[in-house]
C-alpha atoms as a PDB file:
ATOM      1  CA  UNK A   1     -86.899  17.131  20.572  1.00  0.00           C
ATOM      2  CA  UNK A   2     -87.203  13.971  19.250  1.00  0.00           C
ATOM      3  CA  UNK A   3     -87.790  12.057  21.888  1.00  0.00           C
ATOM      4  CA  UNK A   4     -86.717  12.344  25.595  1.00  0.00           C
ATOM      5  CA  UNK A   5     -83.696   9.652  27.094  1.00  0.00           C
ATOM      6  CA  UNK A   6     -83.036   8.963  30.367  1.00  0.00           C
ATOM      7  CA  UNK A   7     -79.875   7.204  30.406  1.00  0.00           C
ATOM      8  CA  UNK A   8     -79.418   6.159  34.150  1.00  0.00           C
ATOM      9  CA  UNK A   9     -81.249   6.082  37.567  1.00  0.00           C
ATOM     10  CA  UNK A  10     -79.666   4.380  40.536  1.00  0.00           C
ATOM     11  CA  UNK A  11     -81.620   4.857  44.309  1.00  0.00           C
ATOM     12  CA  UNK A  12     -79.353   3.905  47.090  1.00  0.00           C
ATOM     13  CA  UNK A  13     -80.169   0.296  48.260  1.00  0.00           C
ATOM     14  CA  UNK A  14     -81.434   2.056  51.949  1.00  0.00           C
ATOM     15  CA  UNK A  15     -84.331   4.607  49.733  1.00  0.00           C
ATOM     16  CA  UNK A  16     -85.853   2.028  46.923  1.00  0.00           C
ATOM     17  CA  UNK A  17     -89.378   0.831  47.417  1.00  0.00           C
ATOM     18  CA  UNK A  18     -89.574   4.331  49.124  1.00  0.00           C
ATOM     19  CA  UNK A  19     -91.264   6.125  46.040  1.00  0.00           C
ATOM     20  CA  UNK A  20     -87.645   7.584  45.345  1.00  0.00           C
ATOM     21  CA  UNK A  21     -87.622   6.322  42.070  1.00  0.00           C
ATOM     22  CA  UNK A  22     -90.955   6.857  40.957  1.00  0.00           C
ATOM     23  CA  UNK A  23     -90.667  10.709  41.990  1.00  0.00           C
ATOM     24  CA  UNK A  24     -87.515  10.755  39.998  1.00  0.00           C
ATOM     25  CA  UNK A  25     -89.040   9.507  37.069  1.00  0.00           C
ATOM     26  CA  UNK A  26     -92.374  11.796  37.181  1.00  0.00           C
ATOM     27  CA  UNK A  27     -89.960  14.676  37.392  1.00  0.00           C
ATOM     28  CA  UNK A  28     -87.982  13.106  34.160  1.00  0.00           C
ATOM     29  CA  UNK A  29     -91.133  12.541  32.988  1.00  0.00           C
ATOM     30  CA  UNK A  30     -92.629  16.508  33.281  1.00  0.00           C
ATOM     31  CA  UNK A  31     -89.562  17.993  32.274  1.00  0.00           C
ATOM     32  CA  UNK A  32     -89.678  15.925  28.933  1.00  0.00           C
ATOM     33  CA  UNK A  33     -93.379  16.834  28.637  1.00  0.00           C
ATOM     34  CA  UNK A  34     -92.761  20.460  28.838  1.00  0.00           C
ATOM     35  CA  UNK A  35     -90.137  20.343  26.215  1.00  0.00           C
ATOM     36  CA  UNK A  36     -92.716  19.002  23.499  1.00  0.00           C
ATOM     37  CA  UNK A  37     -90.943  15.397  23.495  1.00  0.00           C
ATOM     38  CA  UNK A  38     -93.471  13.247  22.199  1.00  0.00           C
ATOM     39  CA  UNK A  39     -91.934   9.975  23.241  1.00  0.00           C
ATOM     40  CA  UNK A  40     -89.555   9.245  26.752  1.00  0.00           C
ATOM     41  CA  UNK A  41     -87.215   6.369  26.335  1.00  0.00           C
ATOM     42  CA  UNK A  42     -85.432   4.574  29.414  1.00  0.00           C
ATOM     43  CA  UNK A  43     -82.532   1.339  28.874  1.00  0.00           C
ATOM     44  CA  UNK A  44     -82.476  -1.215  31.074  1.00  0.00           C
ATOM     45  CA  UNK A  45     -80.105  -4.162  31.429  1.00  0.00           C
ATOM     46  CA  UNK A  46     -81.531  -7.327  30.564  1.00  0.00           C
ATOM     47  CA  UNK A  47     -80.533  -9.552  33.177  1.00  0.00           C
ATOM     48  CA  UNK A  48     -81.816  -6.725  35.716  1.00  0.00           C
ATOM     49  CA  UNK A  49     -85.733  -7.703  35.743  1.00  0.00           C
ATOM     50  CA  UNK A  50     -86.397  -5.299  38.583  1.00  0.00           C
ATOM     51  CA  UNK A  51     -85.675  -2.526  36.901  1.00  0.00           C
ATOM     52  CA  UNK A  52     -87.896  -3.492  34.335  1.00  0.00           C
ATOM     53  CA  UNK A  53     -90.748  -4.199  36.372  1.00  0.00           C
ATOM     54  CA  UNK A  54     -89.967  -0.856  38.217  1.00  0.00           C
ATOM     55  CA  UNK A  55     -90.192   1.043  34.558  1.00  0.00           C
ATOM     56  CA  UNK A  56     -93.007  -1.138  33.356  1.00  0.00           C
ATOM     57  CA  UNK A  57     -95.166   0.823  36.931  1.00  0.00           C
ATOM     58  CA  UNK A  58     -94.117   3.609  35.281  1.00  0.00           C
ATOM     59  CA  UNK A  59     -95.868   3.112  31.898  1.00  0.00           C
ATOM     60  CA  UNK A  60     -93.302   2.419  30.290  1.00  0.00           C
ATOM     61  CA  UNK A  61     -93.096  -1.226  27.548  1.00  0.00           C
ATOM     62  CA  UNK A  62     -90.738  -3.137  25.900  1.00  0.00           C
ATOM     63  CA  UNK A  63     -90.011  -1.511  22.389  1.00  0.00           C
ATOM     64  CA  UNK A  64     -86.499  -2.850  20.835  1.00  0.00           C
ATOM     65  CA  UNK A  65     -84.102  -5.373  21.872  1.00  0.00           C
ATOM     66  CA  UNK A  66     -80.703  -4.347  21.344  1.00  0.00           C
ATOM     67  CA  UNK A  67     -78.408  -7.904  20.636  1.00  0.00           C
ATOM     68  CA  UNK A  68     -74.571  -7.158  21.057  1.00  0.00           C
ATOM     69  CA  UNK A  69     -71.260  -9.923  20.918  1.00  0.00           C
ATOM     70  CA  UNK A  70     -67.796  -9.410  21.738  1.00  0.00           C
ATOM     71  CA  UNK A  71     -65.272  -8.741  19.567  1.00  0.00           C
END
């Protein structure tokens, strides 16, 4: 494995700042480990700094910045 994605992770309004989403990403986290993925990657929208903050807790840091226009 390449490297380890985790494409979405949404805690009901009611459950965040509860350590819901933290727990969800440790498990994310140890099953990635115990597949031999040497990197974890998680997306985040721009606009939604929360998320990022929430991720950055995690370990996580900015790597890319994906630029897109419509057509």
């Amino acid at each position: 494995m390449r490297e380890a994605r985790l494409n979405s992770l949404w805690v009901l309004p009611a459950h965040r700042s509860a350590g819901v989403g933290a727990l969800l990403v440790d498990e994310f986290l140890a099953w990635a480990r115990e597949r031999g993925a040497p990197h974890a990657v998680v997306t985040a929208f721009a606009a939604n700094e929360s998320a990022q903050r929430f991720y950055e807790r995690q370990g996580f840091a900015s790597h890319t910045v994906t630029l897109r226009t419509r057509l």
